[in-house]
Protein backbone atom coordinates (compact mmCIF):
# COMPACT_ATOMS: atom_id res chain seq x y z
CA UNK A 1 67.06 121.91 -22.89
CA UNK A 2 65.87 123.72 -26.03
CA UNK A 3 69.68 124.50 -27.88
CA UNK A 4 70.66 121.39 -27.05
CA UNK A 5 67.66 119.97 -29.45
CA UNK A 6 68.11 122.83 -31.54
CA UNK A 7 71.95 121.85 -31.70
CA UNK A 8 71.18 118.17 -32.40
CA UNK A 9 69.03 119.07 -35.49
CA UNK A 10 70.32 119.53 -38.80
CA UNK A 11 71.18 123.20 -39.70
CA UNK A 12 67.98 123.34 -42.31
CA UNK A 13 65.46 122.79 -39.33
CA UNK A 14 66.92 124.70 -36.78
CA UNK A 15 64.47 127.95 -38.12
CA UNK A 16 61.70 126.32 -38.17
CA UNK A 17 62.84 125.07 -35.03
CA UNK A 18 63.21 128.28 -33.73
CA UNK A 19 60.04 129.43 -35.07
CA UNK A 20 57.69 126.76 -33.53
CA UNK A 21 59.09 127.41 -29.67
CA UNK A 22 59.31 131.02 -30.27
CA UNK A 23 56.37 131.12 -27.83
CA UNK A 24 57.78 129.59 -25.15
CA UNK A 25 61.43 130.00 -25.89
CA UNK A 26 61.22 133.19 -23.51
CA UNK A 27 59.16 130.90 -20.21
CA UNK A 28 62.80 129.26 -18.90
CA UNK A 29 64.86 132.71 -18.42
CA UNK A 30 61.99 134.28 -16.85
CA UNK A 31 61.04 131.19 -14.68
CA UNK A 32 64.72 131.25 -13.49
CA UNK A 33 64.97 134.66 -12.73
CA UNK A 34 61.38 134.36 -10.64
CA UNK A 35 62.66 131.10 -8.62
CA UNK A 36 66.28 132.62 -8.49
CA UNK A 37 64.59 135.51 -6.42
CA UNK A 38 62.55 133.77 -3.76
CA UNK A 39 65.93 131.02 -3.65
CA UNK A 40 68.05 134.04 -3.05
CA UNK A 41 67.97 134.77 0.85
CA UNK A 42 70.50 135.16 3.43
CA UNK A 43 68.56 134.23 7.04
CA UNK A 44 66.22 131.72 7.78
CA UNK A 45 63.50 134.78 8.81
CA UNK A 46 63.94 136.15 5.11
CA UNK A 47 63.49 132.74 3.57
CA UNK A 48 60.11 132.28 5.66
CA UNK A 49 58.74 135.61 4.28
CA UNK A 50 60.17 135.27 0.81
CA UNK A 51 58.40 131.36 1.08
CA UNK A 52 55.10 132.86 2.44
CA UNK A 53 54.60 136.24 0.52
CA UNK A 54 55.61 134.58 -3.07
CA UNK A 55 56.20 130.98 -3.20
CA UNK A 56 52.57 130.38 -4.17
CA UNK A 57 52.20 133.37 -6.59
CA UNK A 58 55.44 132.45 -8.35
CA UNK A 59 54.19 129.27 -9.14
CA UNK A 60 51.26 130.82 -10.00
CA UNK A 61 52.54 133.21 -12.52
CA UNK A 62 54.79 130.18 -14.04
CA UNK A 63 52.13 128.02 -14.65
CA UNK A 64 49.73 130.83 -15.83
CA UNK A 65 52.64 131.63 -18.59
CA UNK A 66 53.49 127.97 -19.58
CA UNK A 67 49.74 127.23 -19.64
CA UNK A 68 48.96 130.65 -21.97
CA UNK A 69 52.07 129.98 -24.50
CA UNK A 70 51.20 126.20 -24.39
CA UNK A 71 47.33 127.60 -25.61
CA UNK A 72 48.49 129.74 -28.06
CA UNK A 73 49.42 126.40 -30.50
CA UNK A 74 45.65 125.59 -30.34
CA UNK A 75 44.31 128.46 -31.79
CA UNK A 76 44.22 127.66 -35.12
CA UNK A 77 42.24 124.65 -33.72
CA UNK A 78 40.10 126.16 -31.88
CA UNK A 79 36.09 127.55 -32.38
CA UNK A 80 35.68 131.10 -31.33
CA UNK A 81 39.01 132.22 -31.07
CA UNK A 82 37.68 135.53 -30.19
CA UNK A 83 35.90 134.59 -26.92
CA UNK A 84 39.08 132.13 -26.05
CA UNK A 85 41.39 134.89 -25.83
CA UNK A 86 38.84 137.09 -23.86
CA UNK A 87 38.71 133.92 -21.68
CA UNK A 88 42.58 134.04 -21.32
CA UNK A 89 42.76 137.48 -20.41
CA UNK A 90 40.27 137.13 -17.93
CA UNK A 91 42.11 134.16 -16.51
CA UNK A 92 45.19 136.39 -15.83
CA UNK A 93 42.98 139.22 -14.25
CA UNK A 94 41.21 136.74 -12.40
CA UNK A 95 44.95 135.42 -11.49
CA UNK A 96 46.17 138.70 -10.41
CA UNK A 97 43.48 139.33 -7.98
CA UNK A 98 43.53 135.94 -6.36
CA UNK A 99 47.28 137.31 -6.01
CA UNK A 100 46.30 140.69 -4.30
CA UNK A 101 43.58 138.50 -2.06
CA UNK A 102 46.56 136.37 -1.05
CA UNK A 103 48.48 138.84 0.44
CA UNK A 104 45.22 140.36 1.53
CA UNK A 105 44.29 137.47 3.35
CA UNK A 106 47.74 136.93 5.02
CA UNK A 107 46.95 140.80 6.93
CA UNK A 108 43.64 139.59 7.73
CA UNK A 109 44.48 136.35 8.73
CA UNK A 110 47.40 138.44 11.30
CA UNK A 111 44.25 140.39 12.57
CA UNK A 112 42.11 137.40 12.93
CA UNK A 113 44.30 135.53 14.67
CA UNK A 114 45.17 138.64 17.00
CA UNK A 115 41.31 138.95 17.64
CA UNK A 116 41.08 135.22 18.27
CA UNK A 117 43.57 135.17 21.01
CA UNK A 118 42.32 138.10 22.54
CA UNK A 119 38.57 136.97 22.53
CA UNK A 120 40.52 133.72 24.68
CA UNK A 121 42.11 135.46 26.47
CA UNK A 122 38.84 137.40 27.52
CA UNK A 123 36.79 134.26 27.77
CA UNK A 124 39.32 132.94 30.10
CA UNK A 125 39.64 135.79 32.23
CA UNK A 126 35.77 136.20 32.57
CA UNK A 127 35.61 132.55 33.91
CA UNK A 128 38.05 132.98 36.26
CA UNK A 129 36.68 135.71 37.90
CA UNK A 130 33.26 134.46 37.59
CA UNK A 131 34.42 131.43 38.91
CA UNK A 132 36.04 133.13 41.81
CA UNK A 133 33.44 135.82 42.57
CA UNK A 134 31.08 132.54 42.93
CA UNK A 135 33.43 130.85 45.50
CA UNK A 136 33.57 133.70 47.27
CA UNK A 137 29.71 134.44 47.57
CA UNK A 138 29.16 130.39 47.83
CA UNK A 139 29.08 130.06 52.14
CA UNK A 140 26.39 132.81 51.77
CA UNK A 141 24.51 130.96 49.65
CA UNK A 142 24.66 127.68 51.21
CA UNK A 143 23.65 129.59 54.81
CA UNK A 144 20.92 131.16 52.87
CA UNK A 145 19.59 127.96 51.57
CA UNK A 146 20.09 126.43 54.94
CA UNK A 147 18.09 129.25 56.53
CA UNK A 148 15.35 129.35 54.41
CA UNK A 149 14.78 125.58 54.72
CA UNK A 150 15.28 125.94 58.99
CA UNK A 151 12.85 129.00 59.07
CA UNK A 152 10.28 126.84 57.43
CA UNK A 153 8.17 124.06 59.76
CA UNK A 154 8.77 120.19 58.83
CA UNK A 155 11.46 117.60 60.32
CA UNK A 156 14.31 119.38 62.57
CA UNK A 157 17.33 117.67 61.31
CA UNK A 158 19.83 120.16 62.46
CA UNK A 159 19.10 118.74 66.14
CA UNK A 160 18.76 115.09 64.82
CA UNK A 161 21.90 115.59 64.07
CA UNK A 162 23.44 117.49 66.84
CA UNK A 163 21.57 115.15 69.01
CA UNK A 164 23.67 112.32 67.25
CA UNK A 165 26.78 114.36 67.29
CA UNK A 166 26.48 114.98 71.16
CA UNK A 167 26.05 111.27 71.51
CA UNK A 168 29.67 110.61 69.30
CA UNK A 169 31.34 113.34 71.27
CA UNK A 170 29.95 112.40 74.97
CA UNK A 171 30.95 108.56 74.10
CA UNK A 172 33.96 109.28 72.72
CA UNK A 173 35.10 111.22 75.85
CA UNK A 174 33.58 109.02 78.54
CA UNK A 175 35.64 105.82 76.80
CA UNK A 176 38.57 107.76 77.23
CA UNK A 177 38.30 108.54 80.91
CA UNK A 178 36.98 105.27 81.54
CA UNK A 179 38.86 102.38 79.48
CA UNK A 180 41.17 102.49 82.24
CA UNK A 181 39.16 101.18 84.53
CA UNK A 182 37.39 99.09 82.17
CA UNK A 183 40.52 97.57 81.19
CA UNK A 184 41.73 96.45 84.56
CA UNK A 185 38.16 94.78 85.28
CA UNK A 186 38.71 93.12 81.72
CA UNK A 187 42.24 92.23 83.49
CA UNK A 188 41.06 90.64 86.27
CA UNK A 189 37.93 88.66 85.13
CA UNK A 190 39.71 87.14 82.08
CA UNK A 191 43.40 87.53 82.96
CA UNK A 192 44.32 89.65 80.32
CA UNK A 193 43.48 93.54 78.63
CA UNK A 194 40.58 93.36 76.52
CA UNK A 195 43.17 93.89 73.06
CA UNK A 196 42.52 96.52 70.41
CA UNK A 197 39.03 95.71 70.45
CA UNK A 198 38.13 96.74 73.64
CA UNK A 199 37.96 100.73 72.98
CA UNK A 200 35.64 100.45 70.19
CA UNK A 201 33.57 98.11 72.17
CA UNK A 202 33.20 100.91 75.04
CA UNK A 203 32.97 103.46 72.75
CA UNK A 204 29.58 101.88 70.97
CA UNK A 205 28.23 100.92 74.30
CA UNK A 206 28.67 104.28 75.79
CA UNK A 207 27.54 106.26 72.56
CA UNK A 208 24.35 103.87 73.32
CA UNK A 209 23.79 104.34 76.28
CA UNK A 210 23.76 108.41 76.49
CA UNK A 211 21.11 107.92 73.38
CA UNK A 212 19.11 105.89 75.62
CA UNK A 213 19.01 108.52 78.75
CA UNK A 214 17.94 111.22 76.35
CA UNK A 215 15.21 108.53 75.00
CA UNK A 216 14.42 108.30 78.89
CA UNK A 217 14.32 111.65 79.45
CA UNK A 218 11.87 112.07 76.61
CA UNK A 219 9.50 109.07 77.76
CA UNK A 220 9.17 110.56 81.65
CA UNK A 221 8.45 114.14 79.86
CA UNK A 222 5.79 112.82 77.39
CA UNK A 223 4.28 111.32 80.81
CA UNK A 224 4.23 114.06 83.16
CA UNK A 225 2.61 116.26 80.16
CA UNK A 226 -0.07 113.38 79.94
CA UNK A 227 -1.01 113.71 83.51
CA UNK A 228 0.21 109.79 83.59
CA UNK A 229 0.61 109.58 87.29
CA UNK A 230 1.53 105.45 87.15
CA UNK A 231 3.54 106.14 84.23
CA UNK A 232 5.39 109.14 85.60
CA UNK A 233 6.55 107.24 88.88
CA UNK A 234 7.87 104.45 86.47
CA UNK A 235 9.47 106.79 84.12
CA UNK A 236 11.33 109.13 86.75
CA UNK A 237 12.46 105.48 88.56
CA UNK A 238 13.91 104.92 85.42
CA UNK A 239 15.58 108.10 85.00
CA UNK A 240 16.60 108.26 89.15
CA UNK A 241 18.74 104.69 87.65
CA UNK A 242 20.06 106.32 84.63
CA UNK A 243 21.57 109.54 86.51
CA UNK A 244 22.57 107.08 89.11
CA UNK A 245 24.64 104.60 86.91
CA UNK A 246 26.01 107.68 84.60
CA UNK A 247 27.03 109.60 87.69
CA UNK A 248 28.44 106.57 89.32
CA UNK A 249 30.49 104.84 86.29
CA UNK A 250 30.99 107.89 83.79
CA UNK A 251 30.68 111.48 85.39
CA UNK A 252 32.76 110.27 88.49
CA UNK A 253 35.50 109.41 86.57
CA UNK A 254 35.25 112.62 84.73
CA UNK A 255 35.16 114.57 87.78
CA UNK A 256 38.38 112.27 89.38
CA UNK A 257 40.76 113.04 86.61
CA UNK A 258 39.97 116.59 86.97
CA UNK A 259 40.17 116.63 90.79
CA UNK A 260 44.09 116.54 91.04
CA UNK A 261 44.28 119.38 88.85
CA UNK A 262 41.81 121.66 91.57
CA UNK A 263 44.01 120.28 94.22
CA UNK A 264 47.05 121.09 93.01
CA UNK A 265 45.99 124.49 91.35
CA UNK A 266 45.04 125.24 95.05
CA UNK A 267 48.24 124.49 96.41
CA UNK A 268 46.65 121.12 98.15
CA UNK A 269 43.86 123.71 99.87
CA UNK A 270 40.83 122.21 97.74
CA UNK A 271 40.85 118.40 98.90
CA UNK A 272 37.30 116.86 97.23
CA UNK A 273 36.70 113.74 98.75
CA UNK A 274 33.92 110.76 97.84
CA UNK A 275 30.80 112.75 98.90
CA UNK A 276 32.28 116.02 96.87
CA UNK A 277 33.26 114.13 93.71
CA UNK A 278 29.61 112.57 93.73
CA UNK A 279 27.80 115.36 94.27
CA UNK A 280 29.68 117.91 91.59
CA UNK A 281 29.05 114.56 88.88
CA UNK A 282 25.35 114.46 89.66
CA UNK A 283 25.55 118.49 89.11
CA UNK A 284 27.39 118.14 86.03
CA UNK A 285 24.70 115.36 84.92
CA UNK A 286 22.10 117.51 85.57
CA UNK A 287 23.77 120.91 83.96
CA UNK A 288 25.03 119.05 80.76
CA UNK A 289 21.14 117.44 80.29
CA UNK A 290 19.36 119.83 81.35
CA UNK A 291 21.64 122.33 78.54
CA UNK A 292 21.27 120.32 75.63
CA UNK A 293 18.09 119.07 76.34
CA UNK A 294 16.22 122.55 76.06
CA UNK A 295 18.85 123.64 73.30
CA UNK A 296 18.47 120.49 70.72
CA UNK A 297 17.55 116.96 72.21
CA UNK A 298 14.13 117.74 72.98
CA UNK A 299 13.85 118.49 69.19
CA UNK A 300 16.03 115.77 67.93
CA UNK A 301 15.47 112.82 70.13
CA UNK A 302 11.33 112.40 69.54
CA UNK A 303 12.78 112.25 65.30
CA UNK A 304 15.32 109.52 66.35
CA UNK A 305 12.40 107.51 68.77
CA UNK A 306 10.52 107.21 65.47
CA UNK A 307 12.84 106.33 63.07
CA UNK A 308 14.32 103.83 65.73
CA UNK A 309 10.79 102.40 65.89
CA UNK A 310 9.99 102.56 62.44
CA UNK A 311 6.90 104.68 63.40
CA UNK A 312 7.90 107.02 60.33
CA UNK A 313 8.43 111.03 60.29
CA UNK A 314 6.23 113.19 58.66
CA UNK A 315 7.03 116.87 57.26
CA UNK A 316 4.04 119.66 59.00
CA UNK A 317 2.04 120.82 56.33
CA UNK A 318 3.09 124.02 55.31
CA UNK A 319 1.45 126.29 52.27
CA UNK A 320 2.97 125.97 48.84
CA UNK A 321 7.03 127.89 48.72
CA UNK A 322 8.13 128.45 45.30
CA UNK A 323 11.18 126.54 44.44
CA UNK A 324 14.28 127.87 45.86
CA UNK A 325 17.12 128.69 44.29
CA UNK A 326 19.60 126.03 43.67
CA UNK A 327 22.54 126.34 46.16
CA UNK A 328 24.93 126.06 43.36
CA UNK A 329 23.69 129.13 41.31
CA UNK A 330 27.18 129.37 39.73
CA UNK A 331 26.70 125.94 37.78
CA UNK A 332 23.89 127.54 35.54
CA UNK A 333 25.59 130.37 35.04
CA UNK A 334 28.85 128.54 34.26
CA UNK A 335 26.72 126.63 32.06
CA UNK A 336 25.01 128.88 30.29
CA UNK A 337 28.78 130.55 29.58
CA UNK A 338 29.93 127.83 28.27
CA UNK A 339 27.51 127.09 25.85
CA UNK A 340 28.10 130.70 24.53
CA UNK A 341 31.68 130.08 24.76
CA UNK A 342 31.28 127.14 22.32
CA UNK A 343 29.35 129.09 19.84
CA UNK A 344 31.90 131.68 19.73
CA UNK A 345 34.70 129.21 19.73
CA UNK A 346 32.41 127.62 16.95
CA UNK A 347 32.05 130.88 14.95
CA UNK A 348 35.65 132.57 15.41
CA UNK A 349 37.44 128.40 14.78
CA UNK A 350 35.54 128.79 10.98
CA UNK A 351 36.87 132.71 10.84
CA UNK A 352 40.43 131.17 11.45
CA UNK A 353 40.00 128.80 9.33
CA UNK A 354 39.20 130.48 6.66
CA UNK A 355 41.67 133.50 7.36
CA UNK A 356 44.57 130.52 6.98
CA UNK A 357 43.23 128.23 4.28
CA UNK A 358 41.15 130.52 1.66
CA UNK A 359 43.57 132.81 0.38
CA UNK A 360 46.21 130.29 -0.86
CA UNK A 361 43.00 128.06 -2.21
CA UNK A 362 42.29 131.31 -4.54
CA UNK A 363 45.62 131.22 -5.71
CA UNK A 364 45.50 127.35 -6.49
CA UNK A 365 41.48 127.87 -8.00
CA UNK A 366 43.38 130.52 -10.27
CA UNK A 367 46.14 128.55 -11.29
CA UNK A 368 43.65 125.09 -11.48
CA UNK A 369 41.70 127.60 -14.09
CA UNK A 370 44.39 128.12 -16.32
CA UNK A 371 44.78 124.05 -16.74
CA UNK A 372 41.18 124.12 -16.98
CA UNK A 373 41.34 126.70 -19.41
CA UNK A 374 44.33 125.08 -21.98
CA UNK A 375 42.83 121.49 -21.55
CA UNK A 376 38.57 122.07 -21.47
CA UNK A 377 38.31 125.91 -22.82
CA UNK A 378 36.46 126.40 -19.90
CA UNK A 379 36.99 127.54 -16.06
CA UNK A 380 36.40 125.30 -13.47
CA UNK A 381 35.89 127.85 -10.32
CA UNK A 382 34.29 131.20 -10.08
CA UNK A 383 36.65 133.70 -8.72
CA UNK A 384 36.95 134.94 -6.28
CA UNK A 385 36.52 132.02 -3.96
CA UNK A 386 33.70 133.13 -1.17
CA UNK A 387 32.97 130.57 1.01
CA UNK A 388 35.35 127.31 2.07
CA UNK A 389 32.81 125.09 2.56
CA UNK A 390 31.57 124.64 -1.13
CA UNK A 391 35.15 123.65 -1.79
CA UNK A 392 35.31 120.85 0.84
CA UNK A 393 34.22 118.20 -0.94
CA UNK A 394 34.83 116.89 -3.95
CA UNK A 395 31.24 116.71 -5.14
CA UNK A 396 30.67 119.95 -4.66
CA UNK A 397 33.67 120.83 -7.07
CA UNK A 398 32.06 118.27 -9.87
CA UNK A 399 28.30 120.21 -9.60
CA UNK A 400 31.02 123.89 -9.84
CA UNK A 401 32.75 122.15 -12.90
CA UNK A 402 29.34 121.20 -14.58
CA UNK A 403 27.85 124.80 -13.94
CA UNK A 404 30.56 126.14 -15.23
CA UNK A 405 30.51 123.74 -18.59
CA UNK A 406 26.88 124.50 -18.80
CA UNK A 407 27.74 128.62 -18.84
CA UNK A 408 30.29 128.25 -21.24
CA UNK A 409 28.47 126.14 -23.68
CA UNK A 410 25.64 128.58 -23.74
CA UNK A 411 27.91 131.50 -23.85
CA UNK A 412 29.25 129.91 -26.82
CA UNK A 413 26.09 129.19 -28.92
């Protein structure tokens, strides 16, 4: 651009000419030469590095020179020459270690990231085996919990419940030996099978109705241990009825479908007639009740009386336990790792950040300087840059520009 102005002048100005941009004459050849050697690359990998290790402080070093020269035609206009050139050579010192930080910071920020994705990596692999160790050890600590509450006196609700669950499973097997006799008296009262309905149905009335011999059971205990001689005739009446109808209607049938497997694992020896068939039921009656009344129903079936009669339950007072532990110890813990997870994640994201983002910002703070420097006479950041958060806001860069003004105007009085 400049002999093509200095060609289009007249031959008497093209000294003077040559005079006034002798300062900057020299900028274009050298800026060529800089941008010809980070454009000159052969492989996409060596245009990456040549982009990353000196894009930045090429521009750097251009603008530092055109800003410089560009200064150098307001000396004679400027107050305290002396301290302006200082300021310009401490410009490019403060340029050429933002440079050397740069490349500094790319290393670190190599490291940092290494470090970050290791401390992951370790975070990671600490909650997986933390999280499987606690798995693992979780059954023990449920039975433990369980334990410690069954060990202590109050309501027993493991036989509540097996007393329930006995119920379910007793039902649910009588209605399956017995719906098909139920369904051909169904058949024959009302001319047809009693449709999908009719299994539930049984299976409700039956579950019912073994509740109701246990409750039975329970009443003609309570009044033989009362000395209730009235009541204990009435009770065990009741009872003789119970046995009788369950032996008749759901143990017989029981005992019939099993009776052709004797007989023909006998080789048609074992023949079990009528009398037989009722008197292994009433056995069986007696042998199932009798088992899981003295293992859980005597336990369970006084709880279910009272809730059925809304007499209420009451826990038996006990001295004070400490808390126990909660069952799923691994939460807190988990927890607890987390939240020190997030603080590191909080600490080492800022680290990372500021291995990636601060050492081209001291490159552009150095190069801002030099406009700062041509156009105010002043710097507008303090190098080297420190922290990133003072330069995340645009406020704080005004109160960094004023405290700067404020240091050179004293510096210069």
């Amino acid at each position: 651009m400049a002999p093509e102005i200095e060609n289009a002048l007249p031959p008497q100005w093209r000294l003077l000419f040559q005079i006034v941009t002798l300062p900057v004459s020299w900028i274009p050849a050298v800026q060529a030469m800089i941008l010809g050697f980070i454009w000159d690359y052969s492989s996409s990998p060596e245009a990456a590095l040549k982009f990353m290790l000196f894009l930045l402080p090429a521009l750097h070093v251009i603008a530092g020179m055109w800003c410089t020269m560009a200064a150098v035609y307001t000396l004679p206009f400027r107050g305290g020459r002396n301290q302006f050139v200082a300021v310009v050579l401490s410009t490019w010192w403060d340029g050429g270690r933002a440079i050397g930080m740069y490349w500094a910071g790319i290393i670190r920020a190599v490291f940092v990231t290494a470090g970050f994705v290791w401390g992951f990596i370790r975070i990671l692999a600490a909650g997986v085996y933390l999280g499987i160790v606690e798995l693992i050890t979780l059954p023990f600590s449920l039975l433990k919990q369980v334990t410690k509450k069954t060990l202590r006196p109050g309501i027993p609700w493991i036989a509540v419940t097996l007393t329930v669950a006995w119920c379910i499973l007793e039902g649910g097997i009588f209605s399956v030996t017995l719906y098909p006799t139920v369904s051909d008296i169904t058949t024959d009262l009302m001319g047809g099978g009693g449709g999908p309905y009719l299994q539930p149905v049984l299976f409700v009335f039956l579950v019912l109705l073994i509740a109701g011999s246990f409750a039975a059971l329970q009443v003609m205990l309570e009044a033989i241990q009362q000395r209730n001689w009235p009541d204990i005739v009435k009770t065990a009446l009741v009872e003789a009825f119970v046995m009788f109808f369950e032996v008749l209607f759901l143990y017989r049938e029981l005992v019939d479908a099993i009776t052709p497997v004797l007989a023909r694992q006998s080789g048609g020896q074992v023949l079990i007639g009528l009398t037989g068939v009722l008197l292994i039921s009433a056995m069986a009656w007696m042998g199932i009740r009798g088992m899981t009344w003295f293992l859980f129903a005597r336990y369970g079936t006084p709880t279910l009386t009272a809730i059925i009669s809304a007499q209420g339950i009451t826990e038996a007072h006990t001295e004070a336990h400490p808390a126990p532990e909660a069952v799923l110890s691994w939460t807190k813990e988990m927890v607890s790792h987390v939240k020190k997870d997030i603080g590191w994640f909080q600490s080492a994201g800022m680290q990372l950040l500021e291995a990636y983002v601060l050492p081209p910002l001291q490159v552009l703070a150095a190069t801002i300087n030099f406009f700062m420097l041509l156009f105010a006479g002043r710097h507008m950041f303090k190098m080297p840059l420190k922290k990133l958060h003072t330069f995340m806001e645009t406020g704080e860069l005004l109160k960094l520009a004023r405290a700067e003004g404020h240091a050179s105007g004293r510096a210069s009085e």
